[in-house]
Protein backbone atom coordinates (compact mmCIF):
# COMPACT_ATOMS: atom_id res chain seq x y z
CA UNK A 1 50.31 84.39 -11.74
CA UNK A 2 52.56 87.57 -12.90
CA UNK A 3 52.66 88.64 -9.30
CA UNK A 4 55.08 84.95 -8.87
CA UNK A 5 57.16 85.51 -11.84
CA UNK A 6 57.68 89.47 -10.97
CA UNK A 7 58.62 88.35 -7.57
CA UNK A 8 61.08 85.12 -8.57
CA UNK A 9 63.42 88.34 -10.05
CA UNK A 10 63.53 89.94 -6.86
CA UNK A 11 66.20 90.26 -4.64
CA UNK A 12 66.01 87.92 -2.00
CA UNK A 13 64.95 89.12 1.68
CA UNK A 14 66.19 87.79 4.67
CA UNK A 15 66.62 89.14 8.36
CA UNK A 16 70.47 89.27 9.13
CA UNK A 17 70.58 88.63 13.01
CA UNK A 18 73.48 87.61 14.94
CA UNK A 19 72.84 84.38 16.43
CA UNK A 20 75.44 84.29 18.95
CA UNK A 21 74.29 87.33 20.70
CA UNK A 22 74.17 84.71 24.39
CA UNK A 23 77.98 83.94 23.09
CA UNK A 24 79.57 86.59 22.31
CA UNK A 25 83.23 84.48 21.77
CA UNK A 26 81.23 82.64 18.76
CA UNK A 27 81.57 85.88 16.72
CA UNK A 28 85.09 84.79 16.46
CA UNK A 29 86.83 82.27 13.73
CA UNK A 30 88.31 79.57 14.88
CA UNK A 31 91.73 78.86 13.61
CA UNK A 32 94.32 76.71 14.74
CA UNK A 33 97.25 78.66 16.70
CA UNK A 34 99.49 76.61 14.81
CA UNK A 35 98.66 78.22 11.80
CA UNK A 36 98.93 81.46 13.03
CA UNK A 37 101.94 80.93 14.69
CA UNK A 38 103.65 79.70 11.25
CA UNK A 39 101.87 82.30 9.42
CA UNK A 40 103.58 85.18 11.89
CA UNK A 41 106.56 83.12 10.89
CA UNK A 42 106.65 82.46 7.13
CA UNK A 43 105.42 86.83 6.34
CA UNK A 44 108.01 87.81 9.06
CA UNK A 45 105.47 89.02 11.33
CA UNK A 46 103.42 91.32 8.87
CA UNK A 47 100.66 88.62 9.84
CA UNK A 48 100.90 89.00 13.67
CA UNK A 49 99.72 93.06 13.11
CA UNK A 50 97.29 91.74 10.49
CA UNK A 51 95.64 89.47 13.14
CA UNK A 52 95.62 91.94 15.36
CA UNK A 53 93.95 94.79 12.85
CA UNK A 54 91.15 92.12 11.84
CA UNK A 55 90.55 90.44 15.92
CA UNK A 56 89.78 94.02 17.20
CA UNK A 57 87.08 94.99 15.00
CA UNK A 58 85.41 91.79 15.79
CA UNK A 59 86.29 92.21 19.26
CA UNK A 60 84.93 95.60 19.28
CA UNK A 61 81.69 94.18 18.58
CA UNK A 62 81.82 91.28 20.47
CA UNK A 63 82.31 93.55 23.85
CA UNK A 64 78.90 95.69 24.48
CA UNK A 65 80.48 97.64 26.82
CA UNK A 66 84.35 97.82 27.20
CA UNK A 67 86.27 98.38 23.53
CA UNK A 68 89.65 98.22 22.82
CA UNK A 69 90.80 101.70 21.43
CA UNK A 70 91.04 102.30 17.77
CA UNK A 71 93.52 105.23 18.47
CA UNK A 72 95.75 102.83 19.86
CA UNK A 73 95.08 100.55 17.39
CA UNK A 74 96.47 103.41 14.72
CA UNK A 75 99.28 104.22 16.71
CA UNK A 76 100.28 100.91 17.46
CA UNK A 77 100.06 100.38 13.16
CA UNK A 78 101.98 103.63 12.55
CA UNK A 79 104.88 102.97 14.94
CA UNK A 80 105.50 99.81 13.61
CA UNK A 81 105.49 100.77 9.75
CA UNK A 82 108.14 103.51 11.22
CA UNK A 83 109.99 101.45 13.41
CA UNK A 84 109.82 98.74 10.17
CA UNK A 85 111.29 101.37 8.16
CA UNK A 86 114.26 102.58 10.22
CA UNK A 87 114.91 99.19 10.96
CA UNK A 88 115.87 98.42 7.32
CA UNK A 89 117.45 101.51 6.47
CA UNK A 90 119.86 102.11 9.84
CA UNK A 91 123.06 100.28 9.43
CA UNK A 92 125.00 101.61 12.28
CA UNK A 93 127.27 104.42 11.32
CA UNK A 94 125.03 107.26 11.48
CA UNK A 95 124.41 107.71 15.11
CA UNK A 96 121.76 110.22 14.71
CA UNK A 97 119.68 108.08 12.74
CA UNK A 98 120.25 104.82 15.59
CA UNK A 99 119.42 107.10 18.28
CA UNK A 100 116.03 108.07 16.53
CA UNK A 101 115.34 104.32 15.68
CA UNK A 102 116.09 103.42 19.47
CA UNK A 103 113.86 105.61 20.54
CA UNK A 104 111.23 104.61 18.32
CA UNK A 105 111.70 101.14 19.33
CA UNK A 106 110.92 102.26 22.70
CA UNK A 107 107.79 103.87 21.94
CA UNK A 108 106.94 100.80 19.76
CA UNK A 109 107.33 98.89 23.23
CA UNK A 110 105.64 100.51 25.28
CA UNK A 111 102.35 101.04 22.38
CA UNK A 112 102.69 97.39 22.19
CA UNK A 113 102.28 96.79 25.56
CA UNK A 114 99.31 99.73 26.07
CA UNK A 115 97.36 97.88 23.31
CA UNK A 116 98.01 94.01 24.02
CA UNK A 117 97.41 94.75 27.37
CA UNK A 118 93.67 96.38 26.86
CA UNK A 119 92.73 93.92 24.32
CA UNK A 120 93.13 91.01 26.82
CA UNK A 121 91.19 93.04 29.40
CA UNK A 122 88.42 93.20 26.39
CA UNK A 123 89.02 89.66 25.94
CA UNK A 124 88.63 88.36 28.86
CA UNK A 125 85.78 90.27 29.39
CA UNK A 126 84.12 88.75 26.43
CA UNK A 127 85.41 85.38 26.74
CA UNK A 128 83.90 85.01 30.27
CA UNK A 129 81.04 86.87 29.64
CA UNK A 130 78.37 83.94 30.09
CA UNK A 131 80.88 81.06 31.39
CA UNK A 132 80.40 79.93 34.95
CA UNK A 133 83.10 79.16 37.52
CA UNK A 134 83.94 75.84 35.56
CA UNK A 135 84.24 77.55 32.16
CA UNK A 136 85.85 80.55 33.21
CA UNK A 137 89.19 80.76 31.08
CA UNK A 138 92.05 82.67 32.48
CA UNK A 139 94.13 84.84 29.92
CA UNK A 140 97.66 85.44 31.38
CA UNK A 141 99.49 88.31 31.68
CA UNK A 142 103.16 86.62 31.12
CA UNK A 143 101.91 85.05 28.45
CA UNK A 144 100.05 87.94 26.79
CA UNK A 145 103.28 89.39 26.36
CA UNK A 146 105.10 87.53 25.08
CA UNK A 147 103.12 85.28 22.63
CA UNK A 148 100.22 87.82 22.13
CA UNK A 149 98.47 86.99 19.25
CA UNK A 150 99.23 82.86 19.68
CA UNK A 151 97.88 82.83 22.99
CA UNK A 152 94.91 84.92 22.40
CA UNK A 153 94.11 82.31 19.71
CA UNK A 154 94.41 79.55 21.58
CA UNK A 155 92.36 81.16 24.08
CA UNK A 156 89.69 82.02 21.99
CA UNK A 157 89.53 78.52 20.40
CA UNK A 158 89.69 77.17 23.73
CA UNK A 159 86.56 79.43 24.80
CA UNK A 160 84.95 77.97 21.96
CA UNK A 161 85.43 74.69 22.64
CA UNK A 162 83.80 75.07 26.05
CA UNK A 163 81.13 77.07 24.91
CA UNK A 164 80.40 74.27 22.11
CA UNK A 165 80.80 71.00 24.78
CA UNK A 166 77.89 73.36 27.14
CA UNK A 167 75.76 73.58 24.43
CA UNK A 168 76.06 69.92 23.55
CA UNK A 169 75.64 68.80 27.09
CA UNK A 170 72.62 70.73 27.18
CA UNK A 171 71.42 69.46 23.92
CA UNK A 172 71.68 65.76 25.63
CA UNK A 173 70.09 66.99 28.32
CA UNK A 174 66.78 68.50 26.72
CA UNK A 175 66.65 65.62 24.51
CA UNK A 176 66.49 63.07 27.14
């Protein structure tokens, strides 16, 4: 009878698997794109790099094989805290100082670009990992780059969504 009580003050045990190892997209939240897109808006785009911080680790893990870079990840961060910065304090009539902010806004570009670009390669990859020709979901380049983190979160959501109506059309199926 001790041996119960001792044990009812132990910590409990439990085996912490990932059940969407078949689907790797259900590793991701799903959020509504609307909400990201306001919440890009309303912390003037502070949340758009915090998106993309917290989406990479988790597509990091998603992807067994191809990863997203973490350098570029960094370098995309650091640019953008520098390019932030000059772009408060430049006012326009030191020259030297605009010509050093225009070029970092070119590097911020073009690191922008670099990284957007390989995350939607990883994305894809992910996204159509297990989908078939009628659940394959197209992530487009156009689009990428110009509404990055939106799109990406409607196309996650949207993977989702198709992953979620497979399952529950083979649910119906096995049951009947």
């Amino acid at each position: 009878m001790t041996t119960n009580l001792d044990s009812a003050f132990e910590a409990p045990k439990a085996e912490l698997n990932d059940n969407n190892g078949d689907n790797p997209v259900l590793q991701f939240q799903r959020k509504s794109s609307w909400l990201v897109f306001f919440l890009c808006i309303i912390t003037l785009g502070i949340y758009f790099v915090y998106w993309l911080y917290t989406r990479t680790a988790v597509l990091n893990q998603a992807s067994p094989e191809k990863k997203v870079s973490t350098n570029l990840l960094y370098t995309y961060l650091g640019i953008y805290i520098i390019y932030t910065i000059l772009s408060i304090i430049v006012d326009g009539t030191n020259t030297a100082l605009s010509i050093v902010s225009g070029g970092v806004a070119i590097a911020y570009l073009v690191v922008y670009v670099m990284f957007v670009f390989s995350w939607r390669s990883v994305l894809r990859d992910v996204i159509n990992a297990n989908s078939t020709t009628e659940n394959y979901v197209n992530v487009n380049g156009i689009l990428t780059f110009f509404f990055s983190s939106l799109y990406f979160q409607y196309k996650i959501n949207q993977a989702i969504d198709n992953t979620s109506s497979t399952e529950n059309q083979n649910e119906q199926v096995t049951a009947a």
